[in-house]
PDB file of N, CA and C in Angstrom:
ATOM      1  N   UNK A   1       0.846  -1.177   0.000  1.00  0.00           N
ATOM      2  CA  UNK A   1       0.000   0.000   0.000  1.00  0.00           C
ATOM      3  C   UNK A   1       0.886   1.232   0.000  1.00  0.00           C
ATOM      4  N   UNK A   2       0.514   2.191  -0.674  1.00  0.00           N
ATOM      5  CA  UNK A   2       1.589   3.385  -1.049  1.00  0.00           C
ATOM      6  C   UNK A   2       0.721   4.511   0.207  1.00  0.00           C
ATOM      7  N   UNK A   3       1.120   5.100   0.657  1.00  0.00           N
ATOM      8  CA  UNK A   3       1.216   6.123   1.599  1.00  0.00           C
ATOM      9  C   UNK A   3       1.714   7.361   1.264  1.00  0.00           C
ATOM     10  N   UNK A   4       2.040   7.200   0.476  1.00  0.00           N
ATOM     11  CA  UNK A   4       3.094   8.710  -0.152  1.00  0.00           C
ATOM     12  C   UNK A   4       2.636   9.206  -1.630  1.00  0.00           C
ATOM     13  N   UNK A   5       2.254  10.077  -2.029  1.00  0.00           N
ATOM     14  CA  UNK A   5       1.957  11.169  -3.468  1.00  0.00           C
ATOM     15  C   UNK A   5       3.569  10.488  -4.408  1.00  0.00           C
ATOM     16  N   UNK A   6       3.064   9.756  -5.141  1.00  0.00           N
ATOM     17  CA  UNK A   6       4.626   9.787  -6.034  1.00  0.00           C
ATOM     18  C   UNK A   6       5.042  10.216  -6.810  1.00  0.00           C
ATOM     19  N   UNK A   7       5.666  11.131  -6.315  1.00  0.00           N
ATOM     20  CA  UNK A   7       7.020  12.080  -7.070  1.00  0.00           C
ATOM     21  C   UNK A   7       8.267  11.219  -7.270  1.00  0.00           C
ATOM     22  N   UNK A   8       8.852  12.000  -8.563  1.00  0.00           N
ATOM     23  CA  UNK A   8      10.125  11.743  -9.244  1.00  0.00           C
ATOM     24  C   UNK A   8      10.940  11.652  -7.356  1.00  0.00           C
ATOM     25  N   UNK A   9      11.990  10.740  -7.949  1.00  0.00           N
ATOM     26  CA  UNK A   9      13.090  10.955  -7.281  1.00  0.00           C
ATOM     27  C   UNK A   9      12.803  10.547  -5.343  1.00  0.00           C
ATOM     28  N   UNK A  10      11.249   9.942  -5.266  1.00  0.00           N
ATOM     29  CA  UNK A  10      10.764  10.088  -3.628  1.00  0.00           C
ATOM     30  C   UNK A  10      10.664   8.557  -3.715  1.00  0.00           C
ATOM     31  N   UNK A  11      10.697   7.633  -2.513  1.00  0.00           N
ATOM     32  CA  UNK A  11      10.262   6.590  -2.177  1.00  0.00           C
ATOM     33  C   UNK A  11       8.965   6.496  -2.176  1.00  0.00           C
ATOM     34  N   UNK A  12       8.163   6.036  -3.333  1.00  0.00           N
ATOM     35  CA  UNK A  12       6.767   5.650  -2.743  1.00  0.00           C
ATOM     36  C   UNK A  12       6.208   5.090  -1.973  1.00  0.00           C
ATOM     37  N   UNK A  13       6.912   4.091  -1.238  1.00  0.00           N
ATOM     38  CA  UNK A  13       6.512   3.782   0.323  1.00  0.00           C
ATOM     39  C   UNK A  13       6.786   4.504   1.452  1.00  0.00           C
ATOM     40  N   UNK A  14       7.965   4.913   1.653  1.00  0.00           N
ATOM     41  CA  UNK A  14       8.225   5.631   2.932  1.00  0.00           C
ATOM     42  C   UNK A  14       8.585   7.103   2.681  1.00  0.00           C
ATOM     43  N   UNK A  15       8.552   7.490   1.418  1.00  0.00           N
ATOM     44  CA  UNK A  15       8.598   9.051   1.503  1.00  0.00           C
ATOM     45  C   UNK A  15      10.384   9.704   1.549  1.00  0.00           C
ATOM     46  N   UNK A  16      11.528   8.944   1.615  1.00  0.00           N
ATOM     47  CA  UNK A  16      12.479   9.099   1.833  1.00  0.00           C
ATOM     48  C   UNK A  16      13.031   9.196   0.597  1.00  0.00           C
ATOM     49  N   UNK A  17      14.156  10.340   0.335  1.00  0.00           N
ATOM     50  CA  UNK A  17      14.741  10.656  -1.571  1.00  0.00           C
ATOM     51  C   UNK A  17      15.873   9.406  -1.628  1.00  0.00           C
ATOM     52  N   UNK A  18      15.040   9.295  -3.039  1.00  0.00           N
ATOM     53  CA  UNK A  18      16.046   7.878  -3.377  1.00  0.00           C
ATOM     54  C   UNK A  18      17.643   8.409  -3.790  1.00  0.00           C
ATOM     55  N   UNK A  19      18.620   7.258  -3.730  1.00  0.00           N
ATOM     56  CA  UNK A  19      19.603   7.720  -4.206  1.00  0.00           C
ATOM     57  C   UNK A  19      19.237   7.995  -6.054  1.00  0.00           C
ATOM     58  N   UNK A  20      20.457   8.583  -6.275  1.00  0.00           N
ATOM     59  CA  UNK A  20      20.447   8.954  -7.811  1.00  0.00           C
ATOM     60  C   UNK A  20      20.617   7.647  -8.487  1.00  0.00           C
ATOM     61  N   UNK A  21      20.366   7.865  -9.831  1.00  0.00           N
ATOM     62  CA  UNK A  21      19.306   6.898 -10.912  1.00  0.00           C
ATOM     63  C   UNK A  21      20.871   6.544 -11.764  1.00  0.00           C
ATOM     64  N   UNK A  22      21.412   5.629 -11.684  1.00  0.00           N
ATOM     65  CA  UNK A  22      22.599   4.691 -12.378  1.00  0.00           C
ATOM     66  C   UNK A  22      22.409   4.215 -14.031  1.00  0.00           C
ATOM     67  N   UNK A  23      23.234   4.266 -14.655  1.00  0.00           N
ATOM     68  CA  UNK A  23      23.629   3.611 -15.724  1.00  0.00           C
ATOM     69  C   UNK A  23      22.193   2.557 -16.268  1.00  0.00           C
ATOM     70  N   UNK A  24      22.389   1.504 -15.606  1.00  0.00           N
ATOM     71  CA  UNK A  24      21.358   0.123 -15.819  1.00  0.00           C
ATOM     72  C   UNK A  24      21.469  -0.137 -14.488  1.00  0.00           C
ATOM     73  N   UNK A  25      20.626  -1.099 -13.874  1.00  0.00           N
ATOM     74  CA  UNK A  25      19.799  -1.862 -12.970  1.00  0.00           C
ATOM     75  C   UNK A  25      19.111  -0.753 -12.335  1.00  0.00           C
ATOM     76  N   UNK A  26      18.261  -1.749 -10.905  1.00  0.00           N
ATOM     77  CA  UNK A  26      17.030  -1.040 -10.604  1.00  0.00           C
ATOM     78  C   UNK A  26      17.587   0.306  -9.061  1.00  0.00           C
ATOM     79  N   UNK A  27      16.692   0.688  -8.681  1.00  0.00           N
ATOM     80  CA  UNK A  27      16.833   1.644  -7.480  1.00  0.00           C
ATOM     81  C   UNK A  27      16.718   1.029  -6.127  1.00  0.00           C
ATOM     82  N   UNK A  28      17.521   1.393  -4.972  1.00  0.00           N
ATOM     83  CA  UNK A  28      16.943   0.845  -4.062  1.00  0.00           C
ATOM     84  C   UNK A  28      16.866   1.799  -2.940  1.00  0.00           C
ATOM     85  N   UNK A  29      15.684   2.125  -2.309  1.00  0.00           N
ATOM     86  CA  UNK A  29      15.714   2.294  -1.368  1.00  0.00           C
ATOM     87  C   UNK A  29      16.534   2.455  -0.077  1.00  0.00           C
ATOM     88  N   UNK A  30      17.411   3.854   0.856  1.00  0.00           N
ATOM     89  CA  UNK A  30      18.317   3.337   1.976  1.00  0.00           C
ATOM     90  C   UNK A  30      17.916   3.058   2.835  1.00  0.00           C
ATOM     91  N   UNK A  31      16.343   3.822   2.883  1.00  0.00           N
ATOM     92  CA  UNK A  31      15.499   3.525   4.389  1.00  0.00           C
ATOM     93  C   UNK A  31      14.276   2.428   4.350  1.00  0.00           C
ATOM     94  N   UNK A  32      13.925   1.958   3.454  1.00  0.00           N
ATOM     95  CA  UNK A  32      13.135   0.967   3.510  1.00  0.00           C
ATOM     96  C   UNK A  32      13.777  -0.161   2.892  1.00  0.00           C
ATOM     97  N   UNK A  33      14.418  -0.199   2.403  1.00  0.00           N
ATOM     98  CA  UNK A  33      15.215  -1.086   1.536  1.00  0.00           C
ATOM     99  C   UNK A  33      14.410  -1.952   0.305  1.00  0.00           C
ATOM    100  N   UNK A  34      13.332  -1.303  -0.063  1.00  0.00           N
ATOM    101  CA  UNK A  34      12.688  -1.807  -1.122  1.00  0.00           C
ATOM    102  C   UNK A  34      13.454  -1.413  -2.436  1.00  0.00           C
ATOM    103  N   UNK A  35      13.184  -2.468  -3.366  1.00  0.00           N
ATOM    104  CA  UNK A  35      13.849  -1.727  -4.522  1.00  0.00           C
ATOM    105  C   UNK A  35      12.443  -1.503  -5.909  1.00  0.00           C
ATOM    106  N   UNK A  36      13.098  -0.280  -6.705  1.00  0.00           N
ATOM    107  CA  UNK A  36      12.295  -0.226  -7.718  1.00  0.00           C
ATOM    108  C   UNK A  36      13.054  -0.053  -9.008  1.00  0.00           C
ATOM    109  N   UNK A  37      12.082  -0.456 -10.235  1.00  0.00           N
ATOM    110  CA  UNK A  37      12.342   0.115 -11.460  1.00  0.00           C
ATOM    111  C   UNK A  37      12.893   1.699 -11.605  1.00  0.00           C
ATOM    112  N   UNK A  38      13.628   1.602 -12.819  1.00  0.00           N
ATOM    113  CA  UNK A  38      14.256   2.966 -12.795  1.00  0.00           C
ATOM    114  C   UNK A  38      12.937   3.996 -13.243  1.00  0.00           C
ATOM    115  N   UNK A  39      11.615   3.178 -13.599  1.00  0.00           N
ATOM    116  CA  UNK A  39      10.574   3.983 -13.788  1.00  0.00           C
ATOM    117  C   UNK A  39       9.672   5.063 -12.909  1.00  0.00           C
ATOM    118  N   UNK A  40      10.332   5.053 -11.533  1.00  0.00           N
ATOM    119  CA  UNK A  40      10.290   5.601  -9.917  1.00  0.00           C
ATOM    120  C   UNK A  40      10.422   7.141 -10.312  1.00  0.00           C
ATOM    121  N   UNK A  41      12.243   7.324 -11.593  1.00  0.00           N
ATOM    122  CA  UNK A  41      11.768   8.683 -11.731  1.00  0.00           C
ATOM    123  C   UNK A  41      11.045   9.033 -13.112  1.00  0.00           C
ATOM    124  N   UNK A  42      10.313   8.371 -13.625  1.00  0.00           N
ATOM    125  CA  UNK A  42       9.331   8.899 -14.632  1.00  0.00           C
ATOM    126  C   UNK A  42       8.944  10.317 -14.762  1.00  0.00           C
ATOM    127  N   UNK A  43       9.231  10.849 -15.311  1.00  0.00           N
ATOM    128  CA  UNK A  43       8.777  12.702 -15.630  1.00  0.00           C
ATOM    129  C   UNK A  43      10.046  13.589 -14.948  1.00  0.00           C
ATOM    130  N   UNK A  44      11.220  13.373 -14.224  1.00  0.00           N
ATOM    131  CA  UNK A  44      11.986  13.795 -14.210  1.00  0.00           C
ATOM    132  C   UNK A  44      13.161  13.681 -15.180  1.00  0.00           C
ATOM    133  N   UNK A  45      13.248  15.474 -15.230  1.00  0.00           N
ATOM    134  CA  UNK A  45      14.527  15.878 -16.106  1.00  0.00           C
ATOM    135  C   UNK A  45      15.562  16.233 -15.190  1.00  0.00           C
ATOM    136  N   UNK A  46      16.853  15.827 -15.461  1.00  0.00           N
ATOM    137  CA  UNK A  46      17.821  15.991 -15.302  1.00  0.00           C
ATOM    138  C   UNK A  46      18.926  17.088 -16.220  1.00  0.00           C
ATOM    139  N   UNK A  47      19.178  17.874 -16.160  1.00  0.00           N
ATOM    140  CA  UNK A  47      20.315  18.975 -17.112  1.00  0.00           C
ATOM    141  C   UNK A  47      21.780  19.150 -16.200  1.00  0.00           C
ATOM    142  N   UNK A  48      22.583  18.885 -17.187  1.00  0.00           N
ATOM    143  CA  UNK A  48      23.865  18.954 -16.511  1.00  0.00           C
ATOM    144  C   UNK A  48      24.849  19.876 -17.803  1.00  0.00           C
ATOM    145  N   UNK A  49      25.898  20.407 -17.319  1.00  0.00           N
ATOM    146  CA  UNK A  49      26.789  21.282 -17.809  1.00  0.00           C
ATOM    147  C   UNK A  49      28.394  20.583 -17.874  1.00  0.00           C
ATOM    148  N   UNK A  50      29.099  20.397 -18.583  1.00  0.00           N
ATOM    149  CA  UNK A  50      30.491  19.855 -18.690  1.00  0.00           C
ATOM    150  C   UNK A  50      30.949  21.405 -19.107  1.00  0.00           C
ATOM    151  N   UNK A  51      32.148  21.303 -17.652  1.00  0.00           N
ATOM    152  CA  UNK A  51      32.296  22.666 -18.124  1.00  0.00           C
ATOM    153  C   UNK A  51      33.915  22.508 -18.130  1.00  0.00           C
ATOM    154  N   UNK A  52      34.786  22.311 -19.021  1.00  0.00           N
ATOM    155  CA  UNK A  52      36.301  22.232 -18.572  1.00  0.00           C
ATOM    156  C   UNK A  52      37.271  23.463 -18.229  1.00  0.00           C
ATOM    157  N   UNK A  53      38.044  22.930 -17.758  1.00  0.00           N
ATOM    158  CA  UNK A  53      39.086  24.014 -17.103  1.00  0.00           C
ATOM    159  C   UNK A  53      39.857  24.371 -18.215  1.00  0.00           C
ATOM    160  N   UNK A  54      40.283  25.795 -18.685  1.00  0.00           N
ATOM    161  CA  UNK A  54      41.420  26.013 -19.808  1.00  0.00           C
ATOM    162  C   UNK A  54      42.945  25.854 -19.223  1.00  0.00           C
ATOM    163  N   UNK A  55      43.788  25.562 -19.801  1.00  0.00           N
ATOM    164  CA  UNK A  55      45.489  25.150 -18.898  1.00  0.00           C
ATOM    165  C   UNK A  55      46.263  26.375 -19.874  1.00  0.00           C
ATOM    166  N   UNK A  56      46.509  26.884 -19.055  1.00  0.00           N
ATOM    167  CA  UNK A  56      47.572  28.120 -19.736  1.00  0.00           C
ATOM    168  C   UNK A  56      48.961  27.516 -19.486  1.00  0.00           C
ATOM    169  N   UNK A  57      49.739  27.208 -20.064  1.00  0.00           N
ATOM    170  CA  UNK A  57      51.427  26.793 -19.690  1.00  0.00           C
ATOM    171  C   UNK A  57      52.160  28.020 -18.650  1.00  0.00           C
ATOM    172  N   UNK A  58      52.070  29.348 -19.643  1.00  0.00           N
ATOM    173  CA  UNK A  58      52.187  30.572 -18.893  1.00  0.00           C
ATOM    174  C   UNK A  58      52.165  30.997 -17.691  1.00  0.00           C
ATOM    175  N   UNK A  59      50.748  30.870 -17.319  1.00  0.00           N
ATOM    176  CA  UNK A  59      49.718  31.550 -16.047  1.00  0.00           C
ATOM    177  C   UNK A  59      50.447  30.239 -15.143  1.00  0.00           C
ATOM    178  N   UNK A  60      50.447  28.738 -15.149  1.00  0.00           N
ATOM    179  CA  UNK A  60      51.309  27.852 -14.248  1.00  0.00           C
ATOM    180  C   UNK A  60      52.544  28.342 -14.129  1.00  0.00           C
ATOM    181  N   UNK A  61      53.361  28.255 -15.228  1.00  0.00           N
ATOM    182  CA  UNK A  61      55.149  28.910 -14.880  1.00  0.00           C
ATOM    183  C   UNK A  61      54.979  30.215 -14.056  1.00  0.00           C
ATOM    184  N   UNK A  62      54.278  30.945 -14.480  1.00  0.00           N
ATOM    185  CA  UNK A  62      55.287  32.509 -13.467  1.00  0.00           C
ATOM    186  C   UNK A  62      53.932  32.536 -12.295  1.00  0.00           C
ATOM    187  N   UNK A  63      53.071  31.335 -11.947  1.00  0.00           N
ATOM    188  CA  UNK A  63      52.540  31.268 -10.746  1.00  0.00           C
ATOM    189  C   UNK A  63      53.825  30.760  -9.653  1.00  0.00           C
ATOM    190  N   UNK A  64      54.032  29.457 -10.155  1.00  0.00           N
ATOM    191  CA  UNK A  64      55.151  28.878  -9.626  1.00  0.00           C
ATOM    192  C   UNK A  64      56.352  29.537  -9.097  1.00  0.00           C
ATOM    193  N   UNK A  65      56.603  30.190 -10.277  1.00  0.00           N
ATOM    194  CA  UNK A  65      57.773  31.173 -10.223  1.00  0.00           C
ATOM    195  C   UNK A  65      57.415  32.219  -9.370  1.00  0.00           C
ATOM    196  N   UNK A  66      56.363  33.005  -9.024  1.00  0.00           N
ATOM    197  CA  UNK A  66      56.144  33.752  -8.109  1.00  0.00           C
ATOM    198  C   UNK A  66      56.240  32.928  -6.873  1.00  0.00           C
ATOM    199  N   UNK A  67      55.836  31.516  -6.490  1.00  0.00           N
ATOM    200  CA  UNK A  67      55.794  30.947  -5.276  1.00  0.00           C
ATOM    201  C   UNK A  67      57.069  30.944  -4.740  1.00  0.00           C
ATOM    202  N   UNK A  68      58.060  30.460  -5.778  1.00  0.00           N
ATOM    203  CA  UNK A  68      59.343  29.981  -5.375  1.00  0.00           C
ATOM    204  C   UNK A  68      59.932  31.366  -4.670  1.00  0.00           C
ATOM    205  N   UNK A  69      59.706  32.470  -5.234  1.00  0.00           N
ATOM    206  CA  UNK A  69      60.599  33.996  -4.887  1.00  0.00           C
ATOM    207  C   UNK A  69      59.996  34.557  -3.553  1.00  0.00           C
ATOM    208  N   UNK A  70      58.497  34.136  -3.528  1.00  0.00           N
ATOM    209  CA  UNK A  70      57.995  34.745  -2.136  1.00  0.00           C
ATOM    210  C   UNK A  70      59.008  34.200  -0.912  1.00  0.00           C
ATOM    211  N   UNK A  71      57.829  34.873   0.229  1.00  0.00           N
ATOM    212  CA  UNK A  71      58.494  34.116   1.411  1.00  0.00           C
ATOM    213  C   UNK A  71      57.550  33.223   1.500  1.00  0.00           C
ATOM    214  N   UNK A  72      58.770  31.942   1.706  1.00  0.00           N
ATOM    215  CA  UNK A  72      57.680  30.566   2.386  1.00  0.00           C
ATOM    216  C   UNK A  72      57.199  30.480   3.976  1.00  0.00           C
ATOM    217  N   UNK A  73      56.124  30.318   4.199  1.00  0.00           N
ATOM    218  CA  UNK A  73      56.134  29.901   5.614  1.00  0.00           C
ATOM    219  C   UNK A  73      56.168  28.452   5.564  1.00  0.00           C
ATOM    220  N   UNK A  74      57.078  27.998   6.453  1.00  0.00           N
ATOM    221  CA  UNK A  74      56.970  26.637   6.993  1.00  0.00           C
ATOM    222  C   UNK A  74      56.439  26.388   8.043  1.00  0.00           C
ATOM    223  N   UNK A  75      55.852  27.016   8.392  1.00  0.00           N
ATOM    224  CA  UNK A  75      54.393  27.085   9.583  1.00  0.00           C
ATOM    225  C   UNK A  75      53.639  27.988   9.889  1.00  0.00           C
ATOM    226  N   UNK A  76      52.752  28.197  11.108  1.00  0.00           N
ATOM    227  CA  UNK A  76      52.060  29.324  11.204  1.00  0.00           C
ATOM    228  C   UNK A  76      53.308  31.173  11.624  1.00  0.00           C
ATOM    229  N   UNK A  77      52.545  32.229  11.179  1.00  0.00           N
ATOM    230  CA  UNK A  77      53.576  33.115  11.185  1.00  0.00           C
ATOM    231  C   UNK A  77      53.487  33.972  12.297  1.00  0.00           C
ATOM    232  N   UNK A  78      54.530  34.380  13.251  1.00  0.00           N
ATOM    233  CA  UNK A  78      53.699  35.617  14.211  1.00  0.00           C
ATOM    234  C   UNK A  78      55.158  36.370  14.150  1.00  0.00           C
ATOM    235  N   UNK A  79      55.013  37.453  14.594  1.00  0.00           N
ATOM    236  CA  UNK A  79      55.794  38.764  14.343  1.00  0.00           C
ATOM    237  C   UNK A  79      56.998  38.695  15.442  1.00  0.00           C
ATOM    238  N   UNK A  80      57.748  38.262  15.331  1.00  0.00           N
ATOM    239  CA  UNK A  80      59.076  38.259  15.827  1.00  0.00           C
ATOM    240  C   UNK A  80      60.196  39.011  15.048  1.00  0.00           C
ATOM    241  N   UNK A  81      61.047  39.317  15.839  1.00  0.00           N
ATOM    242  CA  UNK A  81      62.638  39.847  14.681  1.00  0.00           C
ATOM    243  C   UNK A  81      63.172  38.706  14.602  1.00  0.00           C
ATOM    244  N   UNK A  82      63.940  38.870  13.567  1.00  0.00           N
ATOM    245  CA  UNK A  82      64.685  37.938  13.106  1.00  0.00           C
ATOM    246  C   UNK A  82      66.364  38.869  13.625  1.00  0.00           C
ATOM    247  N   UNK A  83      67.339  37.708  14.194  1.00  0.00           N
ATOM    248  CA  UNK A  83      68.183  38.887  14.855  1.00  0.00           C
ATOM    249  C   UNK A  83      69.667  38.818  13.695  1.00  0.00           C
ATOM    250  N   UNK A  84      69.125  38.211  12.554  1.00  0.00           N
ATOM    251  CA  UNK A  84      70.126  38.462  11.870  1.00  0.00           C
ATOM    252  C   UNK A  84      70.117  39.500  10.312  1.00  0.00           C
ATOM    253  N   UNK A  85      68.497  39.776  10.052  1.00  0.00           N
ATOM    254  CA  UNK A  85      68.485  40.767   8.682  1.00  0.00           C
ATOM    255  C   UNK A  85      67.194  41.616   9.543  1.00  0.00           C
ATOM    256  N   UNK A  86      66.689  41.397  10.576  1.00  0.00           N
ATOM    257  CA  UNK A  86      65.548  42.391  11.581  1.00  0.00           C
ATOM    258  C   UNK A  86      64.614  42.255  10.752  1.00  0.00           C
ATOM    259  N   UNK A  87      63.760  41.313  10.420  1.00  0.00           N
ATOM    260  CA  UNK A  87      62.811  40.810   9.866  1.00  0.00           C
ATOM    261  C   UNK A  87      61.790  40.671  10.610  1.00  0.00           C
ATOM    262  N   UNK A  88      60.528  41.275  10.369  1.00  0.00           N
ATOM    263  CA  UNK A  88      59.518  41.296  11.585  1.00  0.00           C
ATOM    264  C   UNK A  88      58.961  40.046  11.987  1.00  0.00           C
ATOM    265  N   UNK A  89      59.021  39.088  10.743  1.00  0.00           N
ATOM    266  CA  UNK A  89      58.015  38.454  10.717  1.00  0.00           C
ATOM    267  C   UNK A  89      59.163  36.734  10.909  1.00  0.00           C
ATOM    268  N   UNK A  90      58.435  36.031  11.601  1.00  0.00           N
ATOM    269  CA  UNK A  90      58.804  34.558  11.078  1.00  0.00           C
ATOM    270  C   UNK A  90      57.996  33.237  11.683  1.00  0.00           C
ATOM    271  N   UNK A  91      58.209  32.370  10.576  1.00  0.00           N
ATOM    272  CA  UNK A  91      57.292  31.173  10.810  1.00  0.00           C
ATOM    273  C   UNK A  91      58.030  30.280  12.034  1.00  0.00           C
ATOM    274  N   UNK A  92      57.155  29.341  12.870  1.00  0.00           N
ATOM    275  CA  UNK A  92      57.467  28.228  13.307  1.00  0.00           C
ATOM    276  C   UNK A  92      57.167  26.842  13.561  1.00  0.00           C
ATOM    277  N   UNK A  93      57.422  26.248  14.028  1.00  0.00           N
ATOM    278  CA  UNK A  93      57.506  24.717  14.437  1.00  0.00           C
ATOM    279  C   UNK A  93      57.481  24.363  15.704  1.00  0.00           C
ATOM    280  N   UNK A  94      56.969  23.599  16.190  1.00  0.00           N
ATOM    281  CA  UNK A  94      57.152  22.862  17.626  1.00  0.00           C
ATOM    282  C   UNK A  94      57.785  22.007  17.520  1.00  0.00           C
ATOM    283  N   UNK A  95      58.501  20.804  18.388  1.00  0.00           N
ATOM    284  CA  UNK A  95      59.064  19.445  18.773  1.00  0.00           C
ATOM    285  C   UNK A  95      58.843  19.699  20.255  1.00  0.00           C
ATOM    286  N   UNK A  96      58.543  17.865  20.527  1.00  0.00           N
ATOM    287  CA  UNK A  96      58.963  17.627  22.038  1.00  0.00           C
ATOM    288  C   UNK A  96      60.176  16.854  21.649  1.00  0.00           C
ATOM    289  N   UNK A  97      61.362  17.501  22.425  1.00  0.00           N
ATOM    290  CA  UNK A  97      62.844  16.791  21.933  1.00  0.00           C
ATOM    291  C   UNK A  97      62.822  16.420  22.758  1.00  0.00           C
ATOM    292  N   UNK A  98      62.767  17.079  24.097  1.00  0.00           N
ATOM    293  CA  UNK A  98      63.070  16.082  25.861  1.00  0.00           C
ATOM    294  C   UNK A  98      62.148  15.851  26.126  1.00  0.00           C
ATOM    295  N   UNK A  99      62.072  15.222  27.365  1.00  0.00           N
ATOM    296  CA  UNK A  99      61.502  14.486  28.199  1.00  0.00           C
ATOM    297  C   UNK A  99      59.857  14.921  28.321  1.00  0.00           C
ATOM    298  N   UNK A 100      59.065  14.078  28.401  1.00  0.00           N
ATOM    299  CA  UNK A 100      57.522  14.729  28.635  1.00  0.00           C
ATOM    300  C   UNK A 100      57.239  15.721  29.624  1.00  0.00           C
ATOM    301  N   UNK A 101      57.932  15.943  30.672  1.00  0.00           N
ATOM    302  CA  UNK A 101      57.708  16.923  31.612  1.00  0.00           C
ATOM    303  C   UNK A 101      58.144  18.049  31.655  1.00  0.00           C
ATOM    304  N   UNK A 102      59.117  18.257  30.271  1.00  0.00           N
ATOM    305  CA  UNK A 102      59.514  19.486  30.391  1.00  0.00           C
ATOM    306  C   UNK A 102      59.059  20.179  28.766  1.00  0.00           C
ATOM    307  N   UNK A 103      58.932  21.413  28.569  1.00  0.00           N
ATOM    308  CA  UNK A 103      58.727  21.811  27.885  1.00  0.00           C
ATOM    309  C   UNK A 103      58.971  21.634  26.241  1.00  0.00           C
ATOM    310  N   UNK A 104      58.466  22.022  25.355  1.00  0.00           N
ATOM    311  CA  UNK A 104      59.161  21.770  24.031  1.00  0.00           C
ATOM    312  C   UNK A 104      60.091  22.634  23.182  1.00  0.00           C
ATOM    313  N   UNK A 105      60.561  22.355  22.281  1.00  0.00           N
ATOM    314  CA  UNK A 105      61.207  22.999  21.265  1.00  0.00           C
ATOM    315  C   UNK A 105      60.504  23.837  20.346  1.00  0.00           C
ATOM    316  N   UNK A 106      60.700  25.031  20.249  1.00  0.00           N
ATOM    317  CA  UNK A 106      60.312  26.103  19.189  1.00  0.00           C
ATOM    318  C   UNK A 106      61.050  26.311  18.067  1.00  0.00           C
ATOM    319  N   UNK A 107      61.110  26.043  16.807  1.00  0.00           N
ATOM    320  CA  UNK A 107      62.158  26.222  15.888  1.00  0.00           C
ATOM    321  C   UNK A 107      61.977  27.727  15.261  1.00  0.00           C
ATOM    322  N   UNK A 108      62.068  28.827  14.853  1.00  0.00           N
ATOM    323  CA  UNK A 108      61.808  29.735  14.395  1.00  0.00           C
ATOM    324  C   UNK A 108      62.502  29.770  12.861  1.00  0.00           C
ATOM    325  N   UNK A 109      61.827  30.391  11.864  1.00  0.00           N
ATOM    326  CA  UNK A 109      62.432  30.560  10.790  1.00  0.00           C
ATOM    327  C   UNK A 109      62.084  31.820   9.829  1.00  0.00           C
ATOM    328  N   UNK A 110      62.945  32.501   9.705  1.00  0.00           N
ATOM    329  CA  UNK A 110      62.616  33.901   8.987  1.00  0.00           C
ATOM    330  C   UNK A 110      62.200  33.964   7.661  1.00  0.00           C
ATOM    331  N   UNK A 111      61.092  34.367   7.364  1.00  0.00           N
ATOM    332  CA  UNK A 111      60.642  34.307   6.313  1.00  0.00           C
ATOM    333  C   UNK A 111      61.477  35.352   5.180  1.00  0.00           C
ATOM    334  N   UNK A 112      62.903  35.967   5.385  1.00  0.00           N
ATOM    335  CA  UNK A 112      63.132  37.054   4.653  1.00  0.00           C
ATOM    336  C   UNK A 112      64.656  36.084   4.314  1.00  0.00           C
ATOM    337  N   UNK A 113      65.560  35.728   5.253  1.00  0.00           N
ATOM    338  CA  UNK A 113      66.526  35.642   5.179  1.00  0.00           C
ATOM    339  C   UNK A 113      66.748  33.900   5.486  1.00  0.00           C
ATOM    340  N   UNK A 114      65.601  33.129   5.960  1.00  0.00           N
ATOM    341  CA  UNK A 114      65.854  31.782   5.949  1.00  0.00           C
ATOM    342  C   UNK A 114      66.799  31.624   7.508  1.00  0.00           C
ATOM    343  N   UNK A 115      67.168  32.177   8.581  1.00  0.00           N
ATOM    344  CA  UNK A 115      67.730  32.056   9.428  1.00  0.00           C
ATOM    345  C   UNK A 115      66.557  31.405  10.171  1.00  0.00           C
ATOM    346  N   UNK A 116      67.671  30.234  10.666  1.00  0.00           N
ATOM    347  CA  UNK A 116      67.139  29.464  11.466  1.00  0.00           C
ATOM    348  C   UNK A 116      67.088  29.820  13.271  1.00  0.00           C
ATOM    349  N   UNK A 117      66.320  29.448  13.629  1.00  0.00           N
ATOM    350  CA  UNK A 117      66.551  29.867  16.004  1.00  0.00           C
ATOM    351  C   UNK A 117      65.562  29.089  16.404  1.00  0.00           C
ATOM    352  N   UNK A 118      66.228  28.195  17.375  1.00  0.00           N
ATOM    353  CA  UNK A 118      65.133  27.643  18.425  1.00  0.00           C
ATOM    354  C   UNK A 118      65.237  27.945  19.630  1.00  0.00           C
ATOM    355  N   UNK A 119      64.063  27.623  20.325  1.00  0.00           N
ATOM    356  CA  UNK A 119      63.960  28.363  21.735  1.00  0.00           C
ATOM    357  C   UNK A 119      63.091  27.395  22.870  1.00  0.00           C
ATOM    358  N   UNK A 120      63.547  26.916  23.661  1.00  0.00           N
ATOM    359  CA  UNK A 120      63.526  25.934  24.729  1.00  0.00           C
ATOM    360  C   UNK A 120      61.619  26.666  25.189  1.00  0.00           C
ATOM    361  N   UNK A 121      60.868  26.005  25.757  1.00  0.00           N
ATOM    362  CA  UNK A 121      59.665  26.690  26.208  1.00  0.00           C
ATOM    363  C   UNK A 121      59.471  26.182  27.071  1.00  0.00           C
TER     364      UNK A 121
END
């Protein structure tokens, strides 16, 4: 006995949206687990768009090439000097190098000049 108005794309028994409509074989149901003919979505249209990406050779090289010249962060960044070119800014790193009870390792790294500093915490 159907309980439900049947619409495209709805479970006519329990009212729950079927998964999407495959190649060949039938539909099944996730919540009732009944299965049906692919005739379930009768009167539904489907429209889809293929839309491809254009590849510029160009626009990749001097993206790249801009990446390589920036500054890299090798982690998150907060505003420190750097005490060898006074660089405001530099990325870091954590480690636990010793022992669990004592604090960890801070690695610091300048995003201008690549100088490396760690700092006990």
């Amino acid at each position: 006995m159907e309980t439900f108005n049947n619409c495209p794309g709805f479970c006519p028994s329990c009212g729950s949206i079927l998964p999407t409509l495959q190649v060949k074989g039938n539909v099944m149901c996730y919540n009732c687990k009944k299965e049906f003919l692919p005739d379930v979505y009768s009167g539904e249209k489907t429209d889809f768009i293929i839309q491809f990406n254009t590849y510029d050779p160009s626009k990749v090289f001097n993206r790249t090439k801009r990446e390589s010249e920036s500054s890299e962060a090798d982690g998150p960044v907060v505003e420190r000097k750097c005490p060898k070119c006074n660089h405001d800014k530099m990325s870091y790193a954590t480690l636990q190098l010793r022992s669990a009870d004592e604090g960890q390792t801070v690695f610091f790294t300048c995003l201008k000049c690549k100088f490396k500093e760690s700092e006990n915490s």
